[in-house]
N, C-alpha and C. Protein backbone atom coordinates (compact mmCIF):
# COMPACT_ATOMS: atom_id res chain seq x y z
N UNK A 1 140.83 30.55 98.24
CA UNK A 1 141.21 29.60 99.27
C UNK A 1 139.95 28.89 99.77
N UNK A 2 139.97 27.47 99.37
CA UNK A 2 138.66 26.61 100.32
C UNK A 2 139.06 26.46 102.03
N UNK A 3 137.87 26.47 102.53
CA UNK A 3 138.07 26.61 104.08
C UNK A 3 136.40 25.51 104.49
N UNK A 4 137.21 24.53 105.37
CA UNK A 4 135.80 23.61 105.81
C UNK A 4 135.30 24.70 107.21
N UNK A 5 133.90 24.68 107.43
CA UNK A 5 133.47 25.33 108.42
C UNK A 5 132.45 24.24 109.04
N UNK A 6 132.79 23.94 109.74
CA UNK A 6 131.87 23.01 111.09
C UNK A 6 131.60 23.22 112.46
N UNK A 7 130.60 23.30 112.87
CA UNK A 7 129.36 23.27 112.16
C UNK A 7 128.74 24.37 111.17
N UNK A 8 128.14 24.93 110.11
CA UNK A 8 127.84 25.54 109.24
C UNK A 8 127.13 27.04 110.22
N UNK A 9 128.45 27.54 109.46
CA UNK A 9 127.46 29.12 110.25
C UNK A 9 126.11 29.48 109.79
N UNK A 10 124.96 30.06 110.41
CA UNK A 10 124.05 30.14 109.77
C UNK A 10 124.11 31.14 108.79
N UNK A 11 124.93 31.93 108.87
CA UNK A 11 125.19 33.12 107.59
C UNK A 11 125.78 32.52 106.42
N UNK A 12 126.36 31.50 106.76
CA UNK A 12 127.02 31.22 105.74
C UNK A 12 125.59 30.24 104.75
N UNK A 13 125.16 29.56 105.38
CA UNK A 13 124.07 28.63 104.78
C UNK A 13 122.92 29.49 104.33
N UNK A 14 122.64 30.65 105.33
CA UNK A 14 121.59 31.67 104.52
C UNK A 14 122.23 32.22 103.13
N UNK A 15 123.16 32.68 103.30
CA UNK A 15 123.72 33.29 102.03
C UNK A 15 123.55 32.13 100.64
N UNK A 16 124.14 31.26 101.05
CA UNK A 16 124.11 30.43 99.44
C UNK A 16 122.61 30.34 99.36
N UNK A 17 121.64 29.84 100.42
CA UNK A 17 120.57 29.74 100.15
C UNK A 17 119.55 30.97 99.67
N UNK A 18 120.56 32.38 100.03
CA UNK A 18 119.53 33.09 99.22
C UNK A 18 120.29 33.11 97.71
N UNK A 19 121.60 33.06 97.68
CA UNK A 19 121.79 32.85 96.06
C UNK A 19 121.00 32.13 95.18
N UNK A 20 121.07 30.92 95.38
CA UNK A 20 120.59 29.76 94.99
C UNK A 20 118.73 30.17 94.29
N UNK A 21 118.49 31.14 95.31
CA UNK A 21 116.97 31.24 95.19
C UNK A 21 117.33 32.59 94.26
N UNK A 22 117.98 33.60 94.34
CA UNK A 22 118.11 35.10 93.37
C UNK A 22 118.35 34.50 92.04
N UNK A 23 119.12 32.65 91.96
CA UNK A 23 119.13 32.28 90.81
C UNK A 23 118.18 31.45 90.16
N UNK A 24 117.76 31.01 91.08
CA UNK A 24 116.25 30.20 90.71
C UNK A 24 115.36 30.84 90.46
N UNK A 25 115.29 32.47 91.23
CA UNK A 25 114.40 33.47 90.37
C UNK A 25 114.66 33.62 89.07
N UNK A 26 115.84 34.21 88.74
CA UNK A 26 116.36 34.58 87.32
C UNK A 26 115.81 33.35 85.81
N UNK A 27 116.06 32.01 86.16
CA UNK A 27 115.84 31.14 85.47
C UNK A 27 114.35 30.85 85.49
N UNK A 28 113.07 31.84 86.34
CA UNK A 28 111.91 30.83 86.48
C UNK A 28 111.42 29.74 87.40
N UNK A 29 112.69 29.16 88.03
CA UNK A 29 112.42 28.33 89.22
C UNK A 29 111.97 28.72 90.02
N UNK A 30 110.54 28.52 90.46
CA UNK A 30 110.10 29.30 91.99
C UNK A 30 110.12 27.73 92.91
N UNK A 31 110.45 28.28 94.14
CA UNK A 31 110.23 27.60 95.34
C UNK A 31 109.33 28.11 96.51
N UNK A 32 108.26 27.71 96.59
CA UNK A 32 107.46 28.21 97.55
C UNK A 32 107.35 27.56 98.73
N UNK A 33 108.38 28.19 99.86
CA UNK A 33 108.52 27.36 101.15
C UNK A 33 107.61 27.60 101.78
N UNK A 34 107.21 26.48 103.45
CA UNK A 34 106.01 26.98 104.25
C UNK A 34 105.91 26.18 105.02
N UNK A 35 105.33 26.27 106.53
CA UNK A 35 105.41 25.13 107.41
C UNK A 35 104.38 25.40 107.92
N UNK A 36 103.71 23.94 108.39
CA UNK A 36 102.82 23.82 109.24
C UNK A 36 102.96 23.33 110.86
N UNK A 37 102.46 23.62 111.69
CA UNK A 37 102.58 23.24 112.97
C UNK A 37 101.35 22.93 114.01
N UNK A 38 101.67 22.36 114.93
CA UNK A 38 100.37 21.46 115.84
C UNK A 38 100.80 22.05 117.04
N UNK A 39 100.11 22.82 118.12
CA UNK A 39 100.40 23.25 119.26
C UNK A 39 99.00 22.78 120.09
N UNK A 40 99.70 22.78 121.72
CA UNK A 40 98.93 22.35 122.74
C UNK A 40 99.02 23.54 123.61
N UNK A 41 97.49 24.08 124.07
CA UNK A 41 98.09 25.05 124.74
C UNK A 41 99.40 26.25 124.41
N UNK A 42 99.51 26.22 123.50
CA UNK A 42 100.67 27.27 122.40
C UNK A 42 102.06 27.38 122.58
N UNK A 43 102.19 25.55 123.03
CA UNK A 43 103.46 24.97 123.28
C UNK A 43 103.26 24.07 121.73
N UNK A 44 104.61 24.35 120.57
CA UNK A 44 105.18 23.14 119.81
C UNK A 44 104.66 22.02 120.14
N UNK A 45 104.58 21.48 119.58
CA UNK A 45 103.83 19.68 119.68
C UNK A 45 104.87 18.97 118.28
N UNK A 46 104.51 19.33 117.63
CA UNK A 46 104.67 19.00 115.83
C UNK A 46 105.09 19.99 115.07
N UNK A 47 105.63 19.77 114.16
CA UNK A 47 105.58 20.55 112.56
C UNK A 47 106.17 20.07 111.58
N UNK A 48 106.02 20.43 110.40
CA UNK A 48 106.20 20.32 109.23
C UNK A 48 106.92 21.36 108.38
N UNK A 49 107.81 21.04 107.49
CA UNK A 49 108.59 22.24 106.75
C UNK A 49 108.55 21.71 105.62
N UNK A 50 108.03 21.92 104.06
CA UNK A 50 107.87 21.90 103.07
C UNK A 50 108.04 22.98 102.10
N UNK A 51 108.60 22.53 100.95
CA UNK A 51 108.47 23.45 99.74
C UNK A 51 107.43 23.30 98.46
N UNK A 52 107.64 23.45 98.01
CA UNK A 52 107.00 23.38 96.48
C UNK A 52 107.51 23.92 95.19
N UNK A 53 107.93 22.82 94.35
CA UNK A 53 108.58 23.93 93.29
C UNK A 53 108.78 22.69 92.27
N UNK A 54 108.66 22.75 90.56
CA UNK A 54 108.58 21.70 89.93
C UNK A 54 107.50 21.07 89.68
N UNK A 55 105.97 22.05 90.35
CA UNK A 55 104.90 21.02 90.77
C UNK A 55 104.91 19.96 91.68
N UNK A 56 106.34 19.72 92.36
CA UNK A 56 106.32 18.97 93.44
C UNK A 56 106.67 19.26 94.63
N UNK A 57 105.37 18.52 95.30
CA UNK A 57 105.81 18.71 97.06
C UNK A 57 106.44 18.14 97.76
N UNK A 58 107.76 18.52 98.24
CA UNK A 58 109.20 18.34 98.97
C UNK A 58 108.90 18.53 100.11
N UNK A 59 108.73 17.30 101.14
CA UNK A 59 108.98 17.33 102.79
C UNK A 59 110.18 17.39 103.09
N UNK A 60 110.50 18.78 103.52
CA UNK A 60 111.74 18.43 104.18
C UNK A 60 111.45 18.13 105.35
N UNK A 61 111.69 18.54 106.93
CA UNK A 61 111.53 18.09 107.94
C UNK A 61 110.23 18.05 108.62
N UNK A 62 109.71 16.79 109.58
CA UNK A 62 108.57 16.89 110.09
C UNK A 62 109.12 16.17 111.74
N UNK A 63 108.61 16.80 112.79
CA UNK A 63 108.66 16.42 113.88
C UNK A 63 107.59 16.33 114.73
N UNK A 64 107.23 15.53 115.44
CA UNK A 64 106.14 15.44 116.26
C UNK A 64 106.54 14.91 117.87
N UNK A 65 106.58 15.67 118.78
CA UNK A 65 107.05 15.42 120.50
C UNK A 65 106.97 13.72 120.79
N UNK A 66 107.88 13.09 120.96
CA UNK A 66 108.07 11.90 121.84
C UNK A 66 106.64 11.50 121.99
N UNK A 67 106.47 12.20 123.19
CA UNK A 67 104.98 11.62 123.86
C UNK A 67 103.81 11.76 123.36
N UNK A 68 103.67 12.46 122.16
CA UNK A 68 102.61 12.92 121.84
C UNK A 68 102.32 11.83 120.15
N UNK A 69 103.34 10.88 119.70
CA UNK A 69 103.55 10.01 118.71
C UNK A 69 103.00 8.67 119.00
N UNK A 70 102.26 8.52 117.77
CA UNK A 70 100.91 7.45 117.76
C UNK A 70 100.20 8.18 118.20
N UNK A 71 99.80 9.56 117.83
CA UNK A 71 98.32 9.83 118.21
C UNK A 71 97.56 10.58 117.48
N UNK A 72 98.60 10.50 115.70
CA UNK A 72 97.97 10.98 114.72
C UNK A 72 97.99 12.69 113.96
N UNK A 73 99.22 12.86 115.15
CA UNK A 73 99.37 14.43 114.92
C UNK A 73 100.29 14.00 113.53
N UNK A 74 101.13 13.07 113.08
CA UNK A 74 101.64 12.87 111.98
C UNK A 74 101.36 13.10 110.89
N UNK A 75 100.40 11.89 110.86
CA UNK A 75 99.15 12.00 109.69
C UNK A 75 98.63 12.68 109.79
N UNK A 76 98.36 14.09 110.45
CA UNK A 76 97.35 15.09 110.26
C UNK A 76 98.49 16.07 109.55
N UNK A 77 99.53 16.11 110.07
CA UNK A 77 100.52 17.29 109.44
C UNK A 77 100.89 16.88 107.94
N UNK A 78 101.29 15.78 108.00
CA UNK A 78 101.18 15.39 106.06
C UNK A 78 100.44 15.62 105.46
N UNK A 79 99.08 15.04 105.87
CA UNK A 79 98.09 15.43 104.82
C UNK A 79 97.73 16.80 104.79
N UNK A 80 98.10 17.28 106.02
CA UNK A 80 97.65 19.23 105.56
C UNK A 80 98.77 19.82 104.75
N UNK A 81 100.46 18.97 104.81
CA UNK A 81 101.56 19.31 103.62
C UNK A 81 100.45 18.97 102.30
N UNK A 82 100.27 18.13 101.66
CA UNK A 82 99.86 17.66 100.60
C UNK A 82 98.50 18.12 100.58
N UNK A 83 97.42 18.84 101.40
CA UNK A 83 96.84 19.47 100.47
C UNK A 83 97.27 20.63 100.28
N UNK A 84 98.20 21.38 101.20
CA UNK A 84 98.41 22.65 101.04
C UNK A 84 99.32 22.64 99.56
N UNK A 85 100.50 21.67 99.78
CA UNK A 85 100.85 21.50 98.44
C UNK A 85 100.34 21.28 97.06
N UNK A 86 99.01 20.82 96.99
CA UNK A 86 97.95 20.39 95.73
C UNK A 86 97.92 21.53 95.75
N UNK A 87 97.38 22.61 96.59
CA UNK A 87 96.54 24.05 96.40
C UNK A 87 97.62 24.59 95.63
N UNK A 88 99.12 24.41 95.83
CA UNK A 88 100.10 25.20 95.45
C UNK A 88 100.37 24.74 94.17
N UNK A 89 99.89 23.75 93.35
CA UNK A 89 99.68 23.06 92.36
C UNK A 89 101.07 21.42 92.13
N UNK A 90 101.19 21.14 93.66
CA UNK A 90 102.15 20.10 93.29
C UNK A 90 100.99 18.85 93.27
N UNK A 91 101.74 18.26 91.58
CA UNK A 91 100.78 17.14 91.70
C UNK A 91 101.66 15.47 92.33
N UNK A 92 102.79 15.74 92.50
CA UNK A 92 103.87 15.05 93.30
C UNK A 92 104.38 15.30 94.44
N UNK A 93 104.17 14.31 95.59
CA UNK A 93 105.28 14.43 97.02
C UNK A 93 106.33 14.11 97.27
N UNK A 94 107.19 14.43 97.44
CA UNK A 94 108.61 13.49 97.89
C UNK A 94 109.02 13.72 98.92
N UNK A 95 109.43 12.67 99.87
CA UNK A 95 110.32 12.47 101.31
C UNK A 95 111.20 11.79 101.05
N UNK A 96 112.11 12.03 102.03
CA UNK A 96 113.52 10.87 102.48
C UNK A 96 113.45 10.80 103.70
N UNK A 97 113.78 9.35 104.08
CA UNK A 97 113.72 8.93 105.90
C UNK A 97 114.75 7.95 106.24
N UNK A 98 115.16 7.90 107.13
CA UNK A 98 116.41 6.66 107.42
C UNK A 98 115.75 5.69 107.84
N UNK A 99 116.35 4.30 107.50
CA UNK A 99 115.66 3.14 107.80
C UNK A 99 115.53 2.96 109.03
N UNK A 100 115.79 3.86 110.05
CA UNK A 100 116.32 4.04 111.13
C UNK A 100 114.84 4.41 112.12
N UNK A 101 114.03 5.45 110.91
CA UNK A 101 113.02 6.83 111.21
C UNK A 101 111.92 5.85 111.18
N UNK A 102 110.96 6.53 109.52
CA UNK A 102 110.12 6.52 109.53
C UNK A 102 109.84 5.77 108.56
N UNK A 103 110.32 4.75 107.54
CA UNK A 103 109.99 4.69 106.29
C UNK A 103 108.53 3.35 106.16
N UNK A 104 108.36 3.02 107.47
CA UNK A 104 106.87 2.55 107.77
C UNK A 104 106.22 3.63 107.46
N UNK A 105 105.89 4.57 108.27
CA UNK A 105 104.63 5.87 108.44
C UNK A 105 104.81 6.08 107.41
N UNK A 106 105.47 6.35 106.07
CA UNK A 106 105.29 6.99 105.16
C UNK A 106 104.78 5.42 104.32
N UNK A 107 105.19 4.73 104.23
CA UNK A 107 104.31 3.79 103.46
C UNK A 107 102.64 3.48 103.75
N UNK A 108 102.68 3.76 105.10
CA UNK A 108 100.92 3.65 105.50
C UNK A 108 100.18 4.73 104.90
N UNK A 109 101.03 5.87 104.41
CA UNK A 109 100.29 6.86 104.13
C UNK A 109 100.40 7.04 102.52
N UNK A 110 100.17 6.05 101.82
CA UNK A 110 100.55 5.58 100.16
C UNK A 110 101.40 6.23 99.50
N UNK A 111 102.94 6.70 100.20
CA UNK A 111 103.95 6.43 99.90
C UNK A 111 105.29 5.27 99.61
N UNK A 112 105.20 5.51 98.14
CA UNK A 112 105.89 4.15 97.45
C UNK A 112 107.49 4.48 97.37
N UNK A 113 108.61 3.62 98.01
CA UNK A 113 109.97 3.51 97.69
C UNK A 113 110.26 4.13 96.18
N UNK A 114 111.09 4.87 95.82
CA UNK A 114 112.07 4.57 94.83
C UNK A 114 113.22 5.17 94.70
N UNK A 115 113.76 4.90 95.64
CA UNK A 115 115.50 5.21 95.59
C UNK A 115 116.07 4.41 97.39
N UNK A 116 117.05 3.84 97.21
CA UNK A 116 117.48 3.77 98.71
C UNK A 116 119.25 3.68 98.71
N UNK A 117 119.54 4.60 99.39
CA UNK A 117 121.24 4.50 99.54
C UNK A 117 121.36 4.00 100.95
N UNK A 118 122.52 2.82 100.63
CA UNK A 118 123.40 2.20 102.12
C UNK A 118 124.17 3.19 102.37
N UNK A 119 124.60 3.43 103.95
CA UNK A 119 124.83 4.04 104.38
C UNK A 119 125.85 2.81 105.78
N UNK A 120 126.69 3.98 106.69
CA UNK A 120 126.72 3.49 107.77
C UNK A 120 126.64 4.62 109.03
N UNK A 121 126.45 4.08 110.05
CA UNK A 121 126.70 5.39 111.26
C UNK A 121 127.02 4.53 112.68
N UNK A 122 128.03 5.02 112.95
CA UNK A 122 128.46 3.98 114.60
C UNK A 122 128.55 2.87 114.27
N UNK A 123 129.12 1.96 113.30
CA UNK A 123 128.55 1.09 112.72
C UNK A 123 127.22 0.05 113.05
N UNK A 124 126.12 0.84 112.87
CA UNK A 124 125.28 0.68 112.39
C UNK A 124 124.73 0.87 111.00
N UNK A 125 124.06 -0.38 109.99
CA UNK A 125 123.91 -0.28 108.96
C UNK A 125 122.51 1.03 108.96
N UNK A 126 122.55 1.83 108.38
CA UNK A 126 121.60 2.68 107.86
C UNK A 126 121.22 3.35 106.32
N UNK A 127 120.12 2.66 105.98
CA UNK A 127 119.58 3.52 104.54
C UNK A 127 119.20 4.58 104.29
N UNK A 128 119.05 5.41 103.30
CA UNK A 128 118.27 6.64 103.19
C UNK A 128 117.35 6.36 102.34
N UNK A 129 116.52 6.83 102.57
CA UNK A 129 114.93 5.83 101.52
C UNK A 129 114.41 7.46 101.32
N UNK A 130 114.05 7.50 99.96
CA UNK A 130 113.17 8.50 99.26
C UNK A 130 111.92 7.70 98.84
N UNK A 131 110.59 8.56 98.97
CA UNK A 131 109.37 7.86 98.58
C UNK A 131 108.50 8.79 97.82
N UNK A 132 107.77 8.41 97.21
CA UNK A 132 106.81 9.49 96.26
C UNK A 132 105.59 9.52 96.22
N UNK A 133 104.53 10.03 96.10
CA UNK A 133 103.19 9.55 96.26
C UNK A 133 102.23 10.66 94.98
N UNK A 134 101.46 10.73 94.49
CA UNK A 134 100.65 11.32 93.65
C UNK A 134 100.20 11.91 94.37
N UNK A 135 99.94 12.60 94.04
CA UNK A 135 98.21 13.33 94.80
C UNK A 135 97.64 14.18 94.01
């Protein structure tokens, strides 16, 4: 019997996600997750959540506090993803951002477009932009 669950229990999302990985072991696929973070006084500021796997480095989420944006904690957390990711041997980055986000900041930081899906939300038009960069 299929059953929709909303919002996603976290047991339920841990579980496939450790399948997914007991099977990505079995086949050789490693994923090496890891996050970085920026604190003030040893309050959150920023962070970063990345993987690695394929030789490529996968940003998944990065956040940096309201008030504390434009002041470079961005660009400091990427580039410590991507070297930490080089060390891990990815010689590729990839992000996705809504046209909505960020898909400036990631171009200043010599990330190049190549994929974009239309989208809508509230009707508002919104893209999803993936970008890639060497390193």
């Amino acid at each position: 019997m299929l059953e929709i669950l909303e919002p996603t229990p976290e047991e339920v999302a841990r579980a496939i996600s450790q399948s997914i990985a007991r099977s990505n072991d079995a086949s050789a696929v490693q994923r090496e997750n890891f996050a970085i973070v920026e604190r003030h006084d040893e309050r959150l500021i920023g962070g970063i959540t990345a993987s690695v796997s394929f030789s490529v480095l996968f940003i998944n989420n990065m956040w940096v506090e309201d008030d504390r944006r434009g002041l470079g904690i961005g660009r400091a957390l990427m580039l410590a993803a991507e070297t930490e990711g080089h060390r891990r041997g990815a010689r590729t980055a990839c992000v996705d951002t809504l046209s909505t986000q960020a898909p400036g900041f990631y171009a200043k930081l010599g990330y190049q477009e190549f994929g974009r899906v239309h989208g809508e939300a509230g009707g508002q038009a919104i893209d999803r932009i993936w970008f890639h960069k060497a390193l």
